[in-house]
N, C-alpha and C. Protein backbone atom coordinates (compact mmCIF):
# COMPACT_ATOMS: atom_id res chain seq x y z
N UNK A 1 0.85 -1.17 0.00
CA UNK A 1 0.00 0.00 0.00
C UNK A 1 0.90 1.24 0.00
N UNK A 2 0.71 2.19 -1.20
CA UNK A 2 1.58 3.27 -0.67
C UNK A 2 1.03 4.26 0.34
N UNK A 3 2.55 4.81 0.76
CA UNK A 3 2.29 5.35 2.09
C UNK A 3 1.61 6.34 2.33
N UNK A 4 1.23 7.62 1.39
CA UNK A 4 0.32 8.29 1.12
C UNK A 4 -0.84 7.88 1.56
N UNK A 5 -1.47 6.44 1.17
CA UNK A 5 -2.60 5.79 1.57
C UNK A 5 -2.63 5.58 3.20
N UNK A 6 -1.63 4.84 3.46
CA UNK A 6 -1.23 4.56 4.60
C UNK A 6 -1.67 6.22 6.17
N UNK A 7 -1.01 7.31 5.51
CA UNK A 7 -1.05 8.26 5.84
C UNK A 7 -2.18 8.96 6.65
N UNK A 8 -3.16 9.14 4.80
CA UNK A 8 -3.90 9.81 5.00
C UNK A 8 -5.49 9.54 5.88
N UNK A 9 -6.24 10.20 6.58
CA UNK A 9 -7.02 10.16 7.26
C UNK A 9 -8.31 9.52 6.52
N UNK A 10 -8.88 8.22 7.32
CA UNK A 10 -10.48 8.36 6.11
C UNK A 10 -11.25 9.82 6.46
N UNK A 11 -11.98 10.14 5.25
CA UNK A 11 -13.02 11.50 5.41
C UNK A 11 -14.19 10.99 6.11
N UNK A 12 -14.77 11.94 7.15
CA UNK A 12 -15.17 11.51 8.35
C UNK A 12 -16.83 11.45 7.59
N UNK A 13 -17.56 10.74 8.04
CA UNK A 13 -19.16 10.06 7.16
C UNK A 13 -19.65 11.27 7.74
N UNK A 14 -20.87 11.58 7.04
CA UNK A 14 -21.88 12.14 7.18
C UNK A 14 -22.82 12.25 8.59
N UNK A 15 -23.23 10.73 8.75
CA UNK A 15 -23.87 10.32 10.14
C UNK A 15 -23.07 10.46 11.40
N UNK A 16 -22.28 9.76 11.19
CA UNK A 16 -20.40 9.92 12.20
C UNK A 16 -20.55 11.15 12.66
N UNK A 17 -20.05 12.54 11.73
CA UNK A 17 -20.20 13.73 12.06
C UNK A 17 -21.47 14.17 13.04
N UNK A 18 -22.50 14.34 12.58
CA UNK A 18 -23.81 14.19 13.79
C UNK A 18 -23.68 13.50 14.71
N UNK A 19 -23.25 12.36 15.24
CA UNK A 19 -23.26 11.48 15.82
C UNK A 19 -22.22 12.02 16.98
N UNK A 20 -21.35 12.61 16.64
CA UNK A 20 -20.32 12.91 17.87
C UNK A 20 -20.21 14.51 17.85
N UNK A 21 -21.19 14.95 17.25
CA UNK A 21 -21.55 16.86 17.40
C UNK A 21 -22.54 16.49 18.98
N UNK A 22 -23.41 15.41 18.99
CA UNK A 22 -24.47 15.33 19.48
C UNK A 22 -24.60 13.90 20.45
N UNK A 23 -23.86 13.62 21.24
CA UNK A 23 -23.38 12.32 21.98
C UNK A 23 -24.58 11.86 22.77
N UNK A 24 -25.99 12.74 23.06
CA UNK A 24 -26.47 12.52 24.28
C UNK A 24 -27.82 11.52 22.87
N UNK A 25 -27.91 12.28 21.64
CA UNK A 25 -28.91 11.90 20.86
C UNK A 25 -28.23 10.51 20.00
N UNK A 26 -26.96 10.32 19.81
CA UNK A 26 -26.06 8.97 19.47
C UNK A 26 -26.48 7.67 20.74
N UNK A 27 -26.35 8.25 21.72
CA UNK A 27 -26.61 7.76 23.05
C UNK A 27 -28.04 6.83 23.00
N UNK A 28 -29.08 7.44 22.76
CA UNK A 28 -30.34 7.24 22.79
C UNK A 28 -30.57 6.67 21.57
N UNK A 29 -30.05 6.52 20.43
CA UNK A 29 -30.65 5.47 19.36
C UNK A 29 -29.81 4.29 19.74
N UNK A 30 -29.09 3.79 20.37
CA UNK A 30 -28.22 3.05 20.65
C UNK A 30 -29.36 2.07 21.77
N UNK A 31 -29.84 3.01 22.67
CA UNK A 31 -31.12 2.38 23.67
C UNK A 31 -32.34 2.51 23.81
N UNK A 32 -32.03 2.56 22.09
CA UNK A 32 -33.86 2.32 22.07
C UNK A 32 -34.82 1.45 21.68
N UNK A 33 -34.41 0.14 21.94
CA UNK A 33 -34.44 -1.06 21.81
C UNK A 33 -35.64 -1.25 23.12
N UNK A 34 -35.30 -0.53 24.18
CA UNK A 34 -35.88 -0.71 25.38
C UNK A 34 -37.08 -0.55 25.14
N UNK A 35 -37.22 0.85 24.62
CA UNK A 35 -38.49 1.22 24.75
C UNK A 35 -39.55 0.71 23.83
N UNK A 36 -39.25 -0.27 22.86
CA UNK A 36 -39.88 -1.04 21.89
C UNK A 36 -40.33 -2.38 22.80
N UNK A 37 -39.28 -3.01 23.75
CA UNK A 37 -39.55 -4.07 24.16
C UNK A 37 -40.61 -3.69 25.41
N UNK A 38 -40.68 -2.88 26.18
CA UNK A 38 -41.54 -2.21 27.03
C UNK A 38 -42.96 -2.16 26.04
N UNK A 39 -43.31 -1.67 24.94
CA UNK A 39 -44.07 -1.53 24.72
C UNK A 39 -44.67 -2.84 24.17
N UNK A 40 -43.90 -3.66 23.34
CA UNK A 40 -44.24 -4.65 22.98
C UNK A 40 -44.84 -5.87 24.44
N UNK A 41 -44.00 -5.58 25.85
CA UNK A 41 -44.40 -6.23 26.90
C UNK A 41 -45.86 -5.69 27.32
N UNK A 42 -46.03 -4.63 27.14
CA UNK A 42 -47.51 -3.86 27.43
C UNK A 42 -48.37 -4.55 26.49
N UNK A 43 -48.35 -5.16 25.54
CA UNK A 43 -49.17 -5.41 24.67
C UNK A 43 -49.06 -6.35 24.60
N UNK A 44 -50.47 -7.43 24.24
CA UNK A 44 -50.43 -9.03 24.59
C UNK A 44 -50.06 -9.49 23.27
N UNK A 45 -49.17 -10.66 23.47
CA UNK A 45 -48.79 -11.44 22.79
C UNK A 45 -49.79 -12.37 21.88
N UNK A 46 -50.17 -11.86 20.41
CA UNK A 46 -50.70 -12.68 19.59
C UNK A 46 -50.14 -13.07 18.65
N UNK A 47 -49.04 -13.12 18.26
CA UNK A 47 -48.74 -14.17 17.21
C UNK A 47 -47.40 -15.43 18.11
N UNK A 48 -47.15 -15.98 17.33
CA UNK A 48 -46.32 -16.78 17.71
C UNK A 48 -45.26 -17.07 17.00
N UNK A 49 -44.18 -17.06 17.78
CA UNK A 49 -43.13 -16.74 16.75
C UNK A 49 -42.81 -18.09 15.71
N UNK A 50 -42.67 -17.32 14.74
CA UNK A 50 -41.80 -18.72 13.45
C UNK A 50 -40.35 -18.76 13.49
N UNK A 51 -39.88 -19.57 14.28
CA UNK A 51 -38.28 -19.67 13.86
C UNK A 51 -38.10 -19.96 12.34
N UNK A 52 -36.99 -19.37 11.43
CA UNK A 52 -36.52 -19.68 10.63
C UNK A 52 -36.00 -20.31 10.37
N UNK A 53 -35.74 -21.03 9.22
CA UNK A 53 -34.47 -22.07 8.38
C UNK A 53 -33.79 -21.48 7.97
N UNK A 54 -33.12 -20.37 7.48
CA UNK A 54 -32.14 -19.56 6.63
C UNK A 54 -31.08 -19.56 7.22
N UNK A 55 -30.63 -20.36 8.00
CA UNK A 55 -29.40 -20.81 8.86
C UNK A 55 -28.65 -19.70 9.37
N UNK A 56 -27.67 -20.01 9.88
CA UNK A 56 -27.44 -18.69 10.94
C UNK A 56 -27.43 -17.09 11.04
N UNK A 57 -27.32 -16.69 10.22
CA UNK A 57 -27.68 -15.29 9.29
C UNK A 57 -29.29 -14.86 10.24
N UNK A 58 -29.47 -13.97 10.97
CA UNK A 58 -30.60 -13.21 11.51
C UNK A 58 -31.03 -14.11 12.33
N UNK A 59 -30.26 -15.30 12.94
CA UNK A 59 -30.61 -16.17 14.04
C UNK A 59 -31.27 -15.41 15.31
N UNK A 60 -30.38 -14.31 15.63
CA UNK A 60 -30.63 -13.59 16.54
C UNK A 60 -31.50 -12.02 16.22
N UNK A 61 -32.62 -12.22 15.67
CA UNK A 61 -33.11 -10.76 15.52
C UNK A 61 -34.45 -11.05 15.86
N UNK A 62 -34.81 -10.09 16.84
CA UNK A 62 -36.30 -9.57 17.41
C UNK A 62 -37.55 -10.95 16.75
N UNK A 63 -37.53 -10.70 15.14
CA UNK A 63 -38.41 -11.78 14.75
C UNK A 63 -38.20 -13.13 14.59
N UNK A 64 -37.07 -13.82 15.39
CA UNK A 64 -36.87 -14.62 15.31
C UNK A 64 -37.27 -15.27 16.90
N UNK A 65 -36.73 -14.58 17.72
CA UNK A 65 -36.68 -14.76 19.75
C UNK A 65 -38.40 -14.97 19.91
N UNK A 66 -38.19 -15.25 21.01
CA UNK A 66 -39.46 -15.73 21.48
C UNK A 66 -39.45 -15.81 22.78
N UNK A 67 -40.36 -15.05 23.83
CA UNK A 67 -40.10 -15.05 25.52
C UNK A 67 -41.15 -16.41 25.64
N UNK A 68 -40.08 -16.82 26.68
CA UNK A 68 -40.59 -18.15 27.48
C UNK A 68 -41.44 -17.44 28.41
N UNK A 69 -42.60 -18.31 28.93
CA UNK A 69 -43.02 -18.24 30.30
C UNK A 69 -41.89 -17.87 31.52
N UNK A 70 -42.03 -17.25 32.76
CA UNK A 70 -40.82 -16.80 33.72
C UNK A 70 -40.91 -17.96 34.76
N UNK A 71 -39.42 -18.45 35.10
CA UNK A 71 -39.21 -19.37 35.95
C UNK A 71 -39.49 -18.90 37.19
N UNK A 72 -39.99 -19.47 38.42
CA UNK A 72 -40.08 -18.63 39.47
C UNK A 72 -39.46 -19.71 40.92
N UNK A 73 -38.70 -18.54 41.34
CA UNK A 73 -37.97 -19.43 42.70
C UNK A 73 -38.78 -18.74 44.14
N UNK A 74 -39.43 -19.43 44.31
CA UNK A 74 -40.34 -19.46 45.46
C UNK A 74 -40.49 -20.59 46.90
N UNK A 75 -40.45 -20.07 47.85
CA UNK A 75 -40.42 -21.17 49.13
C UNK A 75 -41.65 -22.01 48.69
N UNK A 76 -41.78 -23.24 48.51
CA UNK A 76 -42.82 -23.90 48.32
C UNK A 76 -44.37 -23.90 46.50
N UNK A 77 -43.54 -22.82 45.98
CA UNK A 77 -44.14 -23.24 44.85
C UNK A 77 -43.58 -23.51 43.30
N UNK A 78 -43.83 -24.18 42.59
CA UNK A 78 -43.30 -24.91 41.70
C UNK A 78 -43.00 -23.81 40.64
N UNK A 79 -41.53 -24.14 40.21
CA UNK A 79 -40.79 -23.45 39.64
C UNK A 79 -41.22 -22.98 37.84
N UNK A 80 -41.76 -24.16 37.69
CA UNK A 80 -42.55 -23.74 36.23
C UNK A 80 -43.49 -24.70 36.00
N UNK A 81 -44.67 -23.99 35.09
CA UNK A 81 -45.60 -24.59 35.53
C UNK A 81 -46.41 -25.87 34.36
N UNK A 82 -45.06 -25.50 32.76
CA UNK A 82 -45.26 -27.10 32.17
C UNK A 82 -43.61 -27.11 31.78
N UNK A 83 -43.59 -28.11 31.25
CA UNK A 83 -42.80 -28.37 30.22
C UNK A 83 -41.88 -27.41 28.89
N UNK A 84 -41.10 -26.77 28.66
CA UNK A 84 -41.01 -25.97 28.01
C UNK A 84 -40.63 -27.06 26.38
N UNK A 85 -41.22 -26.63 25.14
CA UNK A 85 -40.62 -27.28 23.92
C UNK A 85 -40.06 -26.61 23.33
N UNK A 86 -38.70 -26.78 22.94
CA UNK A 86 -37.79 -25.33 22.39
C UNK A 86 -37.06 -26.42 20.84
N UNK A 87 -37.00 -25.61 19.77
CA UNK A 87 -36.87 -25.90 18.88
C UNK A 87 -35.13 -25.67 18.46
N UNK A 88 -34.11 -26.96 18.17
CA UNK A 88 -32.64 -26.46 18.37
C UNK A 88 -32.77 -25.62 16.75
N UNK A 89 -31.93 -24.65 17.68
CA UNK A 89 -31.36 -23.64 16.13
C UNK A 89 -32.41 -22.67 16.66
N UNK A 90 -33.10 -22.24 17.68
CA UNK A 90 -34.21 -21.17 18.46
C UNK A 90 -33.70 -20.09 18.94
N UNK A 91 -34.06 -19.16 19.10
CA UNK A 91 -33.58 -17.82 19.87
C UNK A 91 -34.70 -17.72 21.20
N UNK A 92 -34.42 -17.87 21.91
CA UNK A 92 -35.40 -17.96 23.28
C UNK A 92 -34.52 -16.61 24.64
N UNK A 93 -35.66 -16.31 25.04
CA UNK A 93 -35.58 -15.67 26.29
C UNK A 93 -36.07 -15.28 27.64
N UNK A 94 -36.20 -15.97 28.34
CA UNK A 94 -37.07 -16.67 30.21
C UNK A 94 -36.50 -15.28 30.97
N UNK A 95 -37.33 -14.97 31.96
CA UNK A 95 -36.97 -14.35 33.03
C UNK A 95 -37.13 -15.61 33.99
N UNK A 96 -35.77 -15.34 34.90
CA UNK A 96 -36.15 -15.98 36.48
C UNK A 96 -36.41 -14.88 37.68
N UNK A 97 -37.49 -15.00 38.44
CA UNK A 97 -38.17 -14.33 39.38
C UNK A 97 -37.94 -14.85 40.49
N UNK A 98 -37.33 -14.35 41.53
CA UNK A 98 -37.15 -15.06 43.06
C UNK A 98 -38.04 -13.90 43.65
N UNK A 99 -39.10 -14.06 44.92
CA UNK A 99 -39.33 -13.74 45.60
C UNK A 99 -39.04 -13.09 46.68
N UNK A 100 -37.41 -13.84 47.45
CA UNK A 100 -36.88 -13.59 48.02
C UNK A 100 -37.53 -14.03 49.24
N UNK A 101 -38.04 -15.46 49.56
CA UNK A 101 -38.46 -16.05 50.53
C UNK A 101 -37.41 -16.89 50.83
N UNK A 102 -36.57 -17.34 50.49
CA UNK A 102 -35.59 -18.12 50.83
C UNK A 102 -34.40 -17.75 49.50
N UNK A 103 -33.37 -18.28 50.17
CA UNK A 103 -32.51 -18.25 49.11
C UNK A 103 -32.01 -19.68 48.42
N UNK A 104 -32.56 -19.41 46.56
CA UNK A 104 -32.50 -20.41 46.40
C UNK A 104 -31.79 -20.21 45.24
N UNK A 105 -31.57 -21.02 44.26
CA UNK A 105 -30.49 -20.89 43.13
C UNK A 105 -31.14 -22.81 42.25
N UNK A 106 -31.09 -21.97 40.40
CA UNK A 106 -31.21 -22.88 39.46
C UNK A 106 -29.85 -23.72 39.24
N UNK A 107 -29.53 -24.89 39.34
CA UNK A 107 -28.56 -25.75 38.29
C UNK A 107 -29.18 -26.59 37.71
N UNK A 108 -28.13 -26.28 36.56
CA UNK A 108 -28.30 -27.30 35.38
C UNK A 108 -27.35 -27.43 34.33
N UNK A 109 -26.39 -28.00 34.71
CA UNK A 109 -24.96 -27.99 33.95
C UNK A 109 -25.27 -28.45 32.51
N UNK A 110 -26.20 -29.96 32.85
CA UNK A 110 -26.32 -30.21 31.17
C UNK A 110 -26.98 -29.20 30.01
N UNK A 111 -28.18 -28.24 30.72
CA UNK A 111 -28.47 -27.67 30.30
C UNK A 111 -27.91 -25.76 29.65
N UNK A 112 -27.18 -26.06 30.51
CA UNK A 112 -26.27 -24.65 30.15
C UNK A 112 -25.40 -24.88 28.99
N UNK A 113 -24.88 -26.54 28.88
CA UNK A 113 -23.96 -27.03 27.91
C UNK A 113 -24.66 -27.43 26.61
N UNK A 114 -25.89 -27.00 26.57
CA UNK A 114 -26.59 -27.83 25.59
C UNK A 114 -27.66 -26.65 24.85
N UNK A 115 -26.89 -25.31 25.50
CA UNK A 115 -27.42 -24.21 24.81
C UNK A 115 -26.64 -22.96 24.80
N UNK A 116 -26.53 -22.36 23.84
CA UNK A 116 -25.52 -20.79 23.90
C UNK A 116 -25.99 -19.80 24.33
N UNK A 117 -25.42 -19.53 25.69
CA UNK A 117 -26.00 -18.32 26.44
C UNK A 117 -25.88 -16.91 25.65
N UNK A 118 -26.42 -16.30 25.43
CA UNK A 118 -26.43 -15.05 24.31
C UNK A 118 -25.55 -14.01 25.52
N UNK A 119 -26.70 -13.90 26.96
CA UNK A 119 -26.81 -13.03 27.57
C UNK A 119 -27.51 -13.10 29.05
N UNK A 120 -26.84 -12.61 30.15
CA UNK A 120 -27.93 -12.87 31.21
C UNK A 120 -27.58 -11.73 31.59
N UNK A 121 -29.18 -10.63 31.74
CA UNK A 121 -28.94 -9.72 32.44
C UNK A 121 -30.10 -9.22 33.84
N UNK A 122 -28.96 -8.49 34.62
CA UNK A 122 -29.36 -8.28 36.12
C UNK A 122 -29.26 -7.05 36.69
N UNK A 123 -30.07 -6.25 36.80
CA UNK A 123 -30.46 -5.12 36.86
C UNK A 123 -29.70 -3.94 35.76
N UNK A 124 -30.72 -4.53 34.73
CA UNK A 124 -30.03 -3.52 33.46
C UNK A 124 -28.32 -3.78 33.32
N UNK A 125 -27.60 -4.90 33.85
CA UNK A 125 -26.64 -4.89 33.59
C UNK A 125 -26.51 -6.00 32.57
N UNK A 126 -25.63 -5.98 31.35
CA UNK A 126 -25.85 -7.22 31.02
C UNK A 126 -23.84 -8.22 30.95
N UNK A 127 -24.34 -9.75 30.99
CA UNK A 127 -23.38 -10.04 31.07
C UNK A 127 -23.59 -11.24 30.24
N UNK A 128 -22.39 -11.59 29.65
CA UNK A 128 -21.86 -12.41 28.03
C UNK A 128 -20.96 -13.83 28.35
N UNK A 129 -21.85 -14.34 29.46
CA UNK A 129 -21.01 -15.62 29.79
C UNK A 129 -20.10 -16.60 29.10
N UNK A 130 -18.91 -16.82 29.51
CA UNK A 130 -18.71 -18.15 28.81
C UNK A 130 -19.19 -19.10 28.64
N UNK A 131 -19.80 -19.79 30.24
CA UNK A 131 -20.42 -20.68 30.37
C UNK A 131 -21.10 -20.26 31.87
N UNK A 132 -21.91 -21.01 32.28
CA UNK A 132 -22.86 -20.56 33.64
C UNK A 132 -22.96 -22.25 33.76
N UNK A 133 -23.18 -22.63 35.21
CA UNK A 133 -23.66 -23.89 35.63
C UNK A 133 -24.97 -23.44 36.88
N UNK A 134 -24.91 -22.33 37.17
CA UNK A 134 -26.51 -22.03 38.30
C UNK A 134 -26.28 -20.81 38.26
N UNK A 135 -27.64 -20.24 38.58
CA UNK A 135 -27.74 -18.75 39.00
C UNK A 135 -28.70 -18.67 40.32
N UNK A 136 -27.86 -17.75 41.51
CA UNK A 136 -28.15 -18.04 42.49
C UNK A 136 -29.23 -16.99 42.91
N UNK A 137 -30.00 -16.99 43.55
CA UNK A 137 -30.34 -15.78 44.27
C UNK A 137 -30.86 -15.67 45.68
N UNK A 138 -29.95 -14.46 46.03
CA UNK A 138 -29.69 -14.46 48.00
C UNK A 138 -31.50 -13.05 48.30
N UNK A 139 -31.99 -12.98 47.10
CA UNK A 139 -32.85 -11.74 47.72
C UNK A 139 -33.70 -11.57 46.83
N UNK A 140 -34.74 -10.97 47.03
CA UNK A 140 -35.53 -10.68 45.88
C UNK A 140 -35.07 -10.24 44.57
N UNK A 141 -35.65 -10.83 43.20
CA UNK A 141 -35.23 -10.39 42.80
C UNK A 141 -35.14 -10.82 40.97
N UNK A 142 -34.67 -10.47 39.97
CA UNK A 142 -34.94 -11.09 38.81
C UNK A 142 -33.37 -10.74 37.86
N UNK A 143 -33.72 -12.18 37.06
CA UNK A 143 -32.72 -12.15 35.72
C UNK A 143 -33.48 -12.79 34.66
N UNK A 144 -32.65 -12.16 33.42
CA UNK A 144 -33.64 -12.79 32.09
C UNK A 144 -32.10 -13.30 31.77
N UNK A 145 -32.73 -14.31 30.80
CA UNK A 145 -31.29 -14.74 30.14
C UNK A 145 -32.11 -15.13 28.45
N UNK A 146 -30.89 -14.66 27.85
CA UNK A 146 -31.77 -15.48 26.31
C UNK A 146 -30.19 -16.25 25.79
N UNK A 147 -30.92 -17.11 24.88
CA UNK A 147 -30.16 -18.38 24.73
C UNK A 147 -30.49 -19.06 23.55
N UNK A 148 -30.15 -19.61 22.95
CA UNK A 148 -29.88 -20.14 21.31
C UNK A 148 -30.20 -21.55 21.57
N UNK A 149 -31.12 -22.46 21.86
CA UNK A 149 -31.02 -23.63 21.81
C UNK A 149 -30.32 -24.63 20.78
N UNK A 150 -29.58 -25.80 21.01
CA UNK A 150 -28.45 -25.82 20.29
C UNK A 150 -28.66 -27.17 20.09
N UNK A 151 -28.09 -28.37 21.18
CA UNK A 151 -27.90 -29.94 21.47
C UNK A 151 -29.90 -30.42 21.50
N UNK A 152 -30.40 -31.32 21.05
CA UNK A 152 -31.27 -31.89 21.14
C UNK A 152 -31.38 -32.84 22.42
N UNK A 153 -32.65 -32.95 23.22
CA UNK A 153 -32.71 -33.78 24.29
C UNK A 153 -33.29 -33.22 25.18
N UNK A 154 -33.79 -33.76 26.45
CA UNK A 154 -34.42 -33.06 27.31
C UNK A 154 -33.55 -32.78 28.44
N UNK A 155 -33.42 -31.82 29.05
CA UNK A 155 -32.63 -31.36 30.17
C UNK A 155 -33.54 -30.70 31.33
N UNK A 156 -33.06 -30.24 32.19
CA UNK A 156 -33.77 -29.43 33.45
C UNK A 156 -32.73 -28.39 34.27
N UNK A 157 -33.01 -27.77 34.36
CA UNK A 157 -33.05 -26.62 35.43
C UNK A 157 -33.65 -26.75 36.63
N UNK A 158 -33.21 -27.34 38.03
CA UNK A 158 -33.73 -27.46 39.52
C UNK A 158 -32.94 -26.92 39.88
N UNK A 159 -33.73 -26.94 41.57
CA UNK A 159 -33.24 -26.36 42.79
C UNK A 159 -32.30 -27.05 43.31
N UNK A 160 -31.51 -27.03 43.45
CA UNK A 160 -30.31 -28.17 44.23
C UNK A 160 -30.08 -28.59 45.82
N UNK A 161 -30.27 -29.99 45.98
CA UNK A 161 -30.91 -30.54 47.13
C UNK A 161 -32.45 -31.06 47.03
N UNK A 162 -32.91 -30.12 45.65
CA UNK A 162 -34.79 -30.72 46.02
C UNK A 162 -35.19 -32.00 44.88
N UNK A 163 -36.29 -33.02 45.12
CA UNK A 163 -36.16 -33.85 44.15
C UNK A 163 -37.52 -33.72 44.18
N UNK A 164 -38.59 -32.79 43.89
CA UNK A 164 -40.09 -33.05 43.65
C UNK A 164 -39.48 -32.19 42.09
N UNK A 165 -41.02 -33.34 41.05
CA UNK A 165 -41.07 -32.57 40.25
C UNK A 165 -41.29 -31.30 39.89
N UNK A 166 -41.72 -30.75 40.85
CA UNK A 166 -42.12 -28.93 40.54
C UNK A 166 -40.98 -28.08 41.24
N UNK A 167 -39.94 -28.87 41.64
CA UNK A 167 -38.81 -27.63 42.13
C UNK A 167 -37.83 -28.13 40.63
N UNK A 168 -37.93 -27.79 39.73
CA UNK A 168 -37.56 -28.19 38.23
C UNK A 168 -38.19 -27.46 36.80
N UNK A 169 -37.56 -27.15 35.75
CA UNK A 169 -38.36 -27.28 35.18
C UNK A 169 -37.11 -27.92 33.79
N UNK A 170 -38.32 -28.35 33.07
CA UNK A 170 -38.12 -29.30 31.95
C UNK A 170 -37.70 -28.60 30.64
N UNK A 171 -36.84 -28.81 30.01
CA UNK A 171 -36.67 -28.22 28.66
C UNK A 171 -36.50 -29.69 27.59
N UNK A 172 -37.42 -29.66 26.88
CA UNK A 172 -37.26 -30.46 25.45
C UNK A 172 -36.74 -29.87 24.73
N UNK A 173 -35.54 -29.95 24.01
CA UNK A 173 -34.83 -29.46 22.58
C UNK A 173 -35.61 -30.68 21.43
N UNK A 174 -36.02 -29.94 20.29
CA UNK A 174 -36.00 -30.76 19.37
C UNK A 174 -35.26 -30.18 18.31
């Protein structure tokens, strides 16, 4: 490459320019994702999502995800309330809800290994796991996690120490 090239500066874009005249309005298209999913949560869910075949390409976009029912960690009541059927090659996303009646915490090693954690986030924070084997919780309180279903088979998510079927819940991959 000659060095001239090497040198010289790229000419700064059009949008770019606006974009850093104006940091607080760059800022806000960046998070405004929120306020779509807020509204879309205000409003009941009638269609159902179609996962695609077009293989990995838009795996992960809005019309592809699909919110699970919310897991709930509660002293004495059952953690979910069927069976979940998740389709491998899926974009899925569960909230877990603790109460904060006891402190209790999900494992499920096979199941963490048998799906790609996108994201688990906890109070607006979000975090990009390598891998997770439980998520605990000492207090009231909530996390969503979304996740790519991947390995076929049925796995679970329980309470550790409990063996009734409702301190569990079930995930079918097909």
């Amino acid at each position: 490459m000659p060095a001239a090239a090497q040198e010289a500066a790229p000419a700064p874009k059009p949008a770019a320019a606006a974009e850093a005249a104006d940091p607080a309005a760059a800022a806000e298209e960046e998070d405004d994702d929120d306020e779509e999913e807020e509204a879309a949560a205000a409003a009941p869910a009638t269609t159902q999502v179609e996962h695609h075949d077009f293989g990995p390409s838009g795996i992960m976009t809005r019309s592809n995800r699909e919110d699970l029912a919310p897991l709930t960690l509660a002293s004495g009541k059952p953690v979910a309330e069927a069976a979940y059927d998740l389709k491998s090659g899926g974009y899925y996303r569960i909230k877990m809800i603790s109460d904060g009646s006891q402190e209790l915490a999900l494992s499920g090693g096979d199941f963490f290994r048998a799906v790609w954690v996108n994201e688990v986030v906890i109070n607006d924070i979000e975090i990009r796991p390598m891998g997770v084997h439980s998520i605990e919780f000492d207090d009231a309180g909530e996390a969503e996690m979304s996740f790519i279903a991947v390995v076929p088979g049925s796995y679970s998510l329980s309470i550790p120490g409990s063996s009734g079927d409702s301190q569990k819940a079930v995930f079918n991959i097909r």
